[in-house]
Protein backbone atom coordinates (compact mmCIF):
# COMPACT_ATOMS: atom_id res chain seq x y z
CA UNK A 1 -3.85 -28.21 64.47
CA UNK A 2 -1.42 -25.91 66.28
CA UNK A 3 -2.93 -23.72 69.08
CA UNK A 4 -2.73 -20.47 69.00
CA UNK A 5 -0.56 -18.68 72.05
CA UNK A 6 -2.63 -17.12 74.64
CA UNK A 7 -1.42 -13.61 75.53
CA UNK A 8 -1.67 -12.60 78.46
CA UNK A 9 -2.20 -8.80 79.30
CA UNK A 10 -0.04 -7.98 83.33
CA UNK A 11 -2.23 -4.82 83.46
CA UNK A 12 -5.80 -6.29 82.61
CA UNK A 13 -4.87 -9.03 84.98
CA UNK A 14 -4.12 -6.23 87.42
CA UNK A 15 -7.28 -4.72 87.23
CA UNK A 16 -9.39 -7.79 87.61
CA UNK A 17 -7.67 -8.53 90.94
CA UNK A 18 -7.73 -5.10 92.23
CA UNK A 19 -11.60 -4.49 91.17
CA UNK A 20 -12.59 -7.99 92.88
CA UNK A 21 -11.12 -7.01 95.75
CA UNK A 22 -13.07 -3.47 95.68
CA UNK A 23 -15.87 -5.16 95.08
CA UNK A 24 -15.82 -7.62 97.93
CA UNK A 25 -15.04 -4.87 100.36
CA UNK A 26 -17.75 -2.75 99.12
CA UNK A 27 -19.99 -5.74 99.57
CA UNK A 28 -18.32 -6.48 103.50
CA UNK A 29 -19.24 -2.25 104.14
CA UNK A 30 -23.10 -2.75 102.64
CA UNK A 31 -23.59 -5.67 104.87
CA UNK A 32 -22.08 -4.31 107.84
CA UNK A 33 -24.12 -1.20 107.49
CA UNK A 34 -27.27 -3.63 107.19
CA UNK A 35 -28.14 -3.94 103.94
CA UNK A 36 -28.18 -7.77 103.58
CA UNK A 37 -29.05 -10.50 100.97
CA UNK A 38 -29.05 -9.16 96.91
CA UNK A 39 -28.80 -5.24 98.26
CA UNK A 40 -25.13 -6.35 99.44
CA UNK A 41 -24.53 -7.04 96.39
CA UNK A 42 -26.02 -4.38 94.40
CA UNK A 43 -23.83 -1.65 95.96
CA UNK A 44 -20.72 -2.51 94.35
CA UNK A 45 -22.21 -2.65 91.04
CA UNK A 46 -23.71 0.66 91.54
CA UNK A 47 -19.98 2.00 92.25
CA UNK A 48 -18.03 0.21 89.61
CA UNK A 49 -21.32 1.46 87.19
CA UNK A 50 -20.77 5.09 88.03
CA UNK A 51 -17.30 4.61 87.69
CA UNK A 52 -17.12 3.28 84.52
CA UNK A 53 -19.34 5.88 83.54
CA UNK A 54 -17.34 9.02 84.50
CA UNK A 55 -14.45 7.38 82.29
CA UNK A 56 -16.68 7.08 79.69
CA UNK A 57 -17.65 10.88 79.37
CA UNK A 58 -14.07 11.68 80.38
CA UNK A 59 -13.18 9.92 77.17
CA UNK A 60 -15.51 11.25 74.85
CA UNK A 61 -14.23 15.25 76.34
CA UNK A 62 -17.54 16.55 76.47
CA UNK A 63 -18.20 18.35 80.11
CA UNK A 64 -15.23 17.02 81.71
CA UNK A 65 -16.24 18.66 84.76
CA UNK A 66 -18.88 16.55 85.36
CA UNK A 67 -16.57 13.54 84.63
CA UNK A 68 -14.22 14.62 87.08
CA UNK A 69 -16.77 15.29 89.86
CA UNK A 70 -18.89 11.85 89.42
CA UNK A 71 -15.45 9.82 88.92
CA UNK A 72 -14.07 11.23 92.33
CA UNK A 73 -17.26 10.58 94.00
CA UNK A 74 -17.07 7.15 92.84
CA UNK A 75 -13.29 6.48 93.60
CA UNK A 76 -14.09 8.37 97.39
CA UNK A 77 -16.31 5.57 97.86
CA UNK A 78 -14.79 2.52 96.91
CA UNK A 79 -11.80 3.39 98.41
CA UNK A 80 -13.68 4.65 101.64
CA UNK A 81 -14.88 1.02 101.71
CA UNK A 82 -11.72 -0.21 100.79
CA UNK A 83 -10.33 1.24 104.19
CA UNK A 84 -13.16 0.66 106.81
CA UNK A 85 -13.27 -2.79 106.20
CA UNK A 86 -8.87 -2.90 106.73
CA UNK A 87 -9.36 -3.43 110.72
CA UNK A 88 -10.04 0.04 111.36
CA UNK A 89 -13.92 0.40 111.01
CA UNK A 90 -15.79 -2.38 113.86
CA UNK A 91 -17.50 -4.22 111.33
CA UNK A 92 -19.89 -5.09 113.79
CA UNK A 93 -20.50 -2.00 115.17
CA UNK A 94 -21.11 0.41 112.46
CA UNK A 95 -21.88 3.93 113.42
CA UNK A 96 -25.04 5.71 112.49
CA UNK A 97 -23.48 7.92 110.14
CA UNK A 98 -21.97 5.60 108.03
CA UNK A 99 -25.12 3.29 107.62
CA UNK A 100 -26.88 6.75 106.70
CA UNK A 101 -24.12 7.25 103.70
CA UNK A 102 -24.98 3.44 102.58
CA UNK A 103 -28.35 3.85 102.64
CA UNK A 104 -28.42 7.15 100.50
CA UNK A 105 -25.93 5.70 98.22
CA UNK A 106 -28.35 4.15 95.76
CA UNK A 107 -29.63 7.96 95.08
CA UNK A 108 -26.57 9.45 94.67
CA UNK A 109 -25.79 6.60 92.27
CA UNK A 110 -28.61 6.79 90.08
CA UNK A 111 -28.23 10.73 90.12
CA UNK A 112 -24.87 10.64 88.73
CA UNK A 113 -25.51 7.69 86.23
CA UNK A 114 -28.78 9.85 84.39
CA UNK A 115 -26.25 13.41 84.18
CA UNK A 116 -23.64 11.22 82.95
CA UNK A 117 -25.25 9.02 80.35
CA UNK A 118 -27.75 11.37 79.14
CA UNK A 119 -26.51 14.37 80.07
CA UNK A 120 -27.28 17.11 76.85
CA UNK A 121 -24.36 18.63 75.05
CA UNK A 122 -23.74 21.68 74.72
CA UNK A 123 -24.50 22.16 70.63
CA UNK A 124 -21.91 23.96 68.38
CA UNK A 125 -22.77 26.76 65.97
CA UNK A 126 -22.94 25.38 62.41
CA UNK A 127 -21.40 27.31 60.18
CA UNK A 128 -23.52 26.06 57.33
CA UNK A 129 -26.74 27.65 59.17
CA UNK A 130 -24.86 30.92 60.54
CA UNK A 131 -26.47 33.72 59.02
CA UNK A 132 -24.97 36.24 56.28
CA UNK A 133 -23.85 38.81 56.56
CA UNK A 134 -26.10 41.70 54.46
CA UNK A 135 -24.18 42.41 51.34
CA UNK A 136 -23.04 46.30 51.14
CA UNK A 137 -22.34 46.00 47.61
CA UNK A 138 -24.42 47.85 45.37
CA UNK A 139 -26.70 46.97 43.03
CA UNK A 140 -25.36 46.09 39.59
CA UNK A 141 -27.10 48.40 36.45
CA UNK A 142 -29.29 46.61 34.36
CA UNK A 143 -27.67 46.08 30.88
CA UNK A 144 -29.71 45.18 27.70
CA UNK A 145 -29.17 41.68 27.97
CA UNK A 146 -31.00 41.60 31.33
CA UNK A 147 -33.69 43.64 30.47
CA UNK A 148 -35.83 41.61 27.49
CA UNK A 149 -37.38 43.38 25.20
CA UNK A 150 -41.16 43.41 25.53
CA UNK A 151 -43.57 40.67 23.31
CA UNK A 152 -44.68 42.10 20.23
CA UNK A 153 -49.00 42.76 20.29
CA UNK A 154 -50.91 39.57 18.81
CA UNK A 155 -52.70 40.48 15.77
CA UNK A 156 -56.18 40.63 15.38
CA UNK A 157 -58.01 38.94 12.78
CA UNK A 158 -60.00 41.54 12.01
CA UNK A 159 -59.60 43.33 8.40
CA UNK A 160 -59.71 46.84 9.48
CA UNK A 161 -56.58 46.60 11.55
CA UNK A 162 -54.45 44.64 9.63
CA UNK A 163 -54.23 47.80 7.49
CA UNK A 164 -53.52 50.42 10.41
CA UNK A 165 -49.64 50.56 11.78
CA UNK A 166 -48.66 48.93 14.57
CA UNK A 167 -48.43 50.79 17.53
CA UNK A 168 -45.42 52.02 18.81
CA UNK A 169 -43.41 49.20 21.24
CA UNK A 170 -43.48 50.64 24.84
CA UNK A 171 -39.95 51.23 25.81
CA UNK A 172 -39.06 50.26 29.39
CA UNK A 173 -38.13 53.50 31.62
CA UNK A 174 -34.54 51.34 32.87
CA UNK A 175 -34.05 50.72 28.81
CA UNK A 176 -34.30 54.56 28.51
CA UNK A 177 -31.79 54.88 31.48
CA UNK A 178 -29.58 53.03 30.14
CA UNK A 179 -29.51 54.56 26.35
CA UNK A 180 -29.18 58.21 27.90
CA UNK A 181 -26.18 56.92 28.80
CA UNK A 182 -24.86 55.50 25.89
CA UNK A 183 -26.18 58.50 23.64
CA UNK A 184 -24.03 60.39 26.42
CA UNK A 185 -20.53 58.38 26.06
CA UNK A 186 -21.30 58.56 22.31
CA UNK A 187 -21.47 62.47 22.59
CA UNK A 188 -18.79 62.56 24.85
CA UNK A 189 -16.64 61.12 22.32
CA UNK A 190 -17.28 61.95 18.86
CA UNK A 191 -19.02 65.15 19.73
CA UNK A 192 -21.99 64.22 17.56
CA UNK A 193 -25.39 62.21 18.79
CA UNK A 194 -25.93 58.86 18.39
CA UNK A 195 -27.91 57.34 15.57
CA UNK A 196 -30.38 54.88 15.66
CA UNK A 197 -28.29 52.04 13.79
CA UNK A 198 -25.26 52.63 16.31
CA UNK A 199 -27.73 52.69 18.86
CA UNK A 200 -29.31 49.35 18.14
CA UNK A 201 -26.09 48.02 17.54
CA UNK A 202 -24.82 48.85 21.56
CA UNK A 203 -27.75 48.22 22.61
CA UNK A 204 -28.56 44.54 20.96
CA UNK A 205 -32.15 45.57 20.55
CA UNK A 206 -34.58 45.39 17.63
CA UNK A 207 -34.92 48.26 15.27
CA UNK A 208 -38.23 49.36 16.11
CA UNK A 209 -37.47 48.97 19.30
CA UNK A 210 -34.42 51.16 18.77
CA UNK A 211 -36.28 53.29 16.78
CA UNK A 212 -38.76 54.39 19.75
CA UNK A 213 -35.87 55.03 21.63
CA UNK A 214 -34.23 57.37 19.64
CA UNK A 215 -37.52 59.71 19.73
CA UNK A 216 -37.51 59.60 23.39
CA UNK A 217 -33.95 60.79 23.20
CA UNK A 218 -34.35 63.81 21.27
């Protein structure tokens, strides 16, 4: 079988060599500044951590402020190591100051890893839950075909009463309302009142129904 060509990237390359070589100099600093056996090695990894996470919120463009600040931190310090341990820094006689920076490192670290990787963002108004506005429209008149006519009485099985004559249908008041009108436009325009067949008929109502409101009209 043929084998496949092996690309290789100059820049990714690049960036191995110049992070091994942070690394060992941050490594040369922590155990200068006395912090010996797996803690030597545990500083670099705390920078190159922090690092990588600055990009990483930088990236996603959410609080780039906070980015900016923990990446510069991070890049202050590996390149602070980066130069002590170049000849001018005595390795082997590190002042106090700098052995207090190592040693409050890990704090700083971990502070800046938490805001970064679980810092909260800041939450965007939904649209979808935003409230209405209230409506200033006003409310539509009820027509006949909103209003339904009201259920006829159940009969009773008793004799006496099947003789007598149904009651007269109550006629709701906005049904009323809203015949005045028409009995109004009807005068308006012929000159004469409304009868109770026109009325049904612009209405859409039954005839007693229609009926009972023509006696309320007069």
């Amino acid at each position: 079988m043929r084998a496949l060509p092996v690309r290789v990237d100059a820049v990714l390359v690049q960036a191995v060599i110049a992070a091994a070589l942070s690394f060992a100099h941050l490594h040369d600093l922590a155990l200068a500044a006395g912090q010996d056996g797996w803690k030597a090695w545990a500083y670099p990894v705390s920078v190159d951590l922090l690092l990588v996470a600055a990009w990483r919120r930088l990236r996603s463009g959410e609080a780039k402020t906070a980015g900016w600040c923990w990446f510069v931190v991070a890049l202050t310090a590996s390149l602070g190591a980066n130069v002590a341990t170049a000849g001018l820094l005595d390795l082997e006689d590190v002042p106090a100051w700098l052995r207090i920076l190592v040693a409050g490192w890990p704090a700083v670290a971990f502070l800046g890893g938490t805001l970064l990787a679980h810092g909260a963002a800041h939450p965007g108004t939904d649209p979808a839950t935003a409230p209405e506005p209230p409506s200033t429209a006003q409310a539509a008149e009820p027509t006949a075909a909103d209003i339904e006519p009201p259920s006829a009485a159940p009969e009773l099985p008793s004799p006496a009463l099947e003789s007598a004559p149904p009651p007269a249908s109550p006629v709701p008041p906005a049904l009323v309302t809203l015949a005045r009108k028409v009995a109004d436009e009807h005068r308006a325009r012929t000159g004469t009142d409304i009868d109770t067949s026109t009325l049904r008929a612009r209405l859409g109502v039954p005839l007693p129904l229609a009926e009972a409101i023509t006696t309320q009209l007069t």
